[in-house]
C-alpha atoms as a PDB file:
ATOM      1  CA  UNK A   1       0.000   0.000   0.000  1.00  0.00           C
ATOM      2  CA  UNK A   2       1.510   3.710  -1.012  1.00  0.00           C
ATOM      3  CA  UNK A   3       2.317   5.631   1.837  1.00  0.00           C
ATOM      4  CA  UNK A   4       0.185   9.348   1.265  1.00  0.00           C
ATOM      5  CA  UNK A   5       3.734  11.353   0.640  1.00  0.00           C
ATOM      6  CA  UNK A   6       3.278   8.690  -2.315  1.00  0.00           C
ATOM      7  CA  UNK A   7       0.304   9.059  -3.267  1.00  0.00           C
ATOM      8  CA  UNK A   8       0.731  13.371  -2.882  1.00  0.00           C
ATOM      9  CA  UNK A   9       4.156  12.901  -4.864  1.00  0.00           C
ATOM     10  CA  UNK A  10       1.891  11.013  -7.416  1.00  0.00           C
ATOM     11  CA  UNK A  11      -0.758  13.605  -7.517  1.00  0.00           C
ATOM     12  CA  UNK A  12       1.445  16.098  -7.776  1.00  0.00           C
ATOM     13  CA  UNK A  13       3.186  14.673 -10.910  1.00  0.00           C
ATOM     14  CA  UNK A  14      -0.591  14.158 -12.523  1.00  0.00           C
ATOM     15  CA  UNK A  15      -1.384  17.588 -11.882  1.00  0.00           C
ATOM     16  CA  UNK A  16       2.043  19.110 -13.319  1.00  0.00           C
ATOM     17  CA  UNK A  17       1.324  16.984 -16.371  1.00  0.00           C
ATOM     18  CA  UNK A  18      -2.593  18.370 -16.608  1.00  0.00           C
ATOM     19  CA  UNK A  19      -1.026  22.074 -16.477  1.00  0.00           C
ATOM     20  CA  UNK A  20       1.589  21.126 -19.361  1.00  0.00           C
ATOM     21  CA  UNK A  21      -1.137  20.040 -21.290  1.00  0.00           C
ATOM     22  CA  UNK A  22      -3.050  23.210 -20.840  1.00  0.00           C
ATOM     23  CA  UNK A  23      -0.521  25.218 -21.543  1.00  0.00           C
ATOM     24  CA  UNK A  24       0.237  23.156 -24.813  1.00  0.00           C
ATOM     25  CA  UNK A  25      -3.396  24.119 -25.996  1.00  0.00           C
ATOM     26  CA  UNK A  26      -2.845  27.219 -25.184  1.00  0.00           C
ATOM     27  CA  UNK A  27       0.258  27.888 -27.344  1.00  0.00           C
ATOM     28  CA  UNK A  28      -1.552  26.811 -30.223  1.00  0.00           C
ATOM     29  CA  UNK A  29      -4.905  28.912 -29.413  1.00  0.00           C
ATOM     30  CA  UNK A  30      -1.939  32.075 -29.423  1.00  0.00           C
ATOM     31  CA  UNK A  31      -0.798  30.685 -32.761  1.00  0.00           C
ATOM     32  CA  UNK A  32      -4.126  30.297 -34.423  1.00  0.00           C
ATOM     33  CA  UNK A  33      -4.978  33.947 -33.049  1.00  0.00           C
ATOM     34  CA  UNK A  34      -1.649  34.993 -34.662  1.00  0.00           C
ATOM     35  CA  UNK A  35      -0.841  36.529 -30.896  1.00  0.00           C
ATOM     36  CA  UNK A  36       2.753  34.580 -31.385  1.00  0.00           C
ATOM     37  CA  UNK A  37       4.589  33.358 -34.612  1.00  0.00           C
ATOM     38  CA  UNK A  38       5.092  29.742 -35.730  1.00  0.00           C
ATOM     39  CA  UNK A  39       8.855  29.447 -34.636  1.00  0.00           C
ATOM     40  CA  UNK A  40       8.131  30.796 -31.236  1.00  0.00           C
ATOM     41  CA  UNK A  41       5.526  27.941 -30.968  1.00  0.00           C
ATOM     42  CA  UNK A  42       7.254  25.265 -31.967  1.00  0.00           C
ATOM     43  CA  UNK A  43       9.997  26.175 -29.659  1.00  0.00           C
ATOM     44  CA  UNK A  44       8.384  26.474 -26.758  1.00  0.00           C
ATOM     45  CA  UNK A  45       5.866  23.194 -27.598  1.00  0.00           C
ATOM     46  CA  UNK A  46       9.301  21.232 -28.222  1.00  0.00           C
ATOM     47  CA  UNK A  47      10.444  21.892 -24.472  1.00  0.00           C
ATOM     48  CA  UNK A  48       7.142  21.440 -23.115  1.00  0.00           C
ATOM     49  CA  UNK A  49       6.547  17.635 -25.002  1.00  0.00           C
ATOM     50  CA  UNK A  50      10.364  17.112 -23.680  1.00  0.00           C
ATOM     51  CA  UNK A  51       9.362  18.043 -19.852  1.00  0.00           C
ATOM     52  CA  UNK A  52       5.981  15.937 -20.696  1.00  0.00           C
ATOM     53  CA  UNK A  53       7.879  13.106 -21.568  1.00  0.00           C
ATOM     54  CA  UNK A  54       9.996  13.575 -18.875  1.00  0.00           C
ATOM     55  CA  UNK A  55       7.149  13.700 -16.067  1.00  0.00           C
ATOM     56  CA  UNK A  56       5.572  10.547 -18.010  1.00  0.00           C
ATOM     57  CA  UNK A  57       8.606   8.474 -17.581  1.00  0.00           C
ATOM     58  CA  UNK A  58       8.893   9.491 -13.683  1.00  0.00           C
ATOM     59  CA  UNK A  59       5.497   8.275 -13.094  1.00  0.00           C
ATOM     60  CA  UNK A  60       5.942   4.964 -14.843  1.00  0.00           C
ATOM     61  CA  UNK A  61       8.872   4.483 -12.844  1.00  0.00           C
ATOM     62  CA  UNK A  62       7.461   5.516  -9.631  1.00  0.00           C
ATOM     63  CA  UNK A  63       4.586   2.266 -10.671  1.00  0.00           C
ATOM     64  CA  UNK A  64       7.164   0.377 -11.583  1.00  0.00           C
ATOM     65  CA  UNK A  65       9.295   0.754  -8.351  1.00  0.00           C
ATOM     66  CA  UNK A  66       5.533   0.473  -6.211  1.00  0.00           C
ATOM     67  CA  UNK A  67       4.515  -2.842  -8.029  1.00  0.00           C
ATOM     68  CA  UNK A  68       7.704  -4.118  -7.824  1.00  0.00           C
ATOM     69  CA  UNK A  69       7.499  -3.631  -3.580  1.00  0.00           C
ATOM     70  CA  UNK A  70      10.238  -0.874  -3.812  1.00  0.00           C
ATOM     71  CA  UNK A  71      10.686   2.785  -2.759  1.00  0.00           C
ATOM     72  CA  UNK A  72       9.121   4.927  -5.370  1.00  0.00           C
ATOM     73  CA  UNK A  73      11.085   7.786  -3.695  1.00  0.00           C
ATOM     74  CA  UNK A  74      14.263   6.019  -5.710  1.00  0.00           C
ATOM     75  CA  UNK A  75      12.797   7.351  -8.843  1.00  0.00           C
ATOM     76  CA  UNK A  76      14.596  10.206 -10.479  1.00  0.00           C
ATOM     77  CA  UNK A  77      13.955  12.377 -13.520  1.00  0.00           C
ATOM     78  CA  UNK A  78      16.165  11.129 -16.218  1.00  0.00           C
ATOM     79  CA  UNK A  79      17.864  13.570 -18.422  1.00  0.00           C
ATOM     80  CA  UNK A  80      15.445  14.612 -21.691  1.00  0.00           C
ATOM     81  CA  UNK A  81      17.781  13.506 -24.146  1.00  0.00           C
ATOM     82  CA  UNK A  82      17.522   9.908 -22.015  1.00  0.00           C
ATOM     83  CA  UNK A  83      13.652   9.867 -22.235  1.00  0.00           C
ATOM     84  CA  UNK A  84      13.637  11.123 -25.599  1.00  0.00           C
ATOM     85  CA  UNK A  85      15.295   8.110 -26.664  1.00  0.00           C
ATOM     86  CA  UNK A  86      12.628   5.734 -25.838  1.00  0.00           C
ATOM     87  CA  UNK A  87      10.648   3.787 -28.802  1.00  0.00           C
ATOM     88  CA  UNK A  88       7.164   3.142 -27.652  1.00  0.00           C
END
């Protein structure tokens, strides 16, 4: 059974990934309303899918480590270029 610091540390993950996601609409509702240009877009959507990734693969670890009976304190945020690597 998750201890609740696990279960907050979990929420809070879920929740930073909900706001990312938000904020990725938003970007392109500022495109489409021409209120910032195409480059600026897909620069700032290209960190945000890397920091999305990045929060998706420290969940899934955290499950990983809980299923498995383990700490899922001992999960860490690997580097993007780490995550990005990843075939699904």
């Amino acid at each position: 059974m998750q201890q609740p610091n696990d279960a907050s540390a979990e929420h809070a993950i879920l929740g930073r990934i909900s706001r990312m996601v938000a904020d990725e609409k938003s970007l392109r509702e500022l495109l489409a309303h021409g209120d910032i240009d195409g480059e600026t877009e897909r620069e700032r959507l290209i960190a945000l899918e890397q920091e999305l990734d990045q929060c998706w693969d420290l969940l899934r670890q955290r499950r990983a480590l809980t299923e498995a009976g383990e700490d899922p304190g001992a999960a860490r945020v690997r580097p993007s270029s780490t995550v990005e690597g990843y075939r699904s």
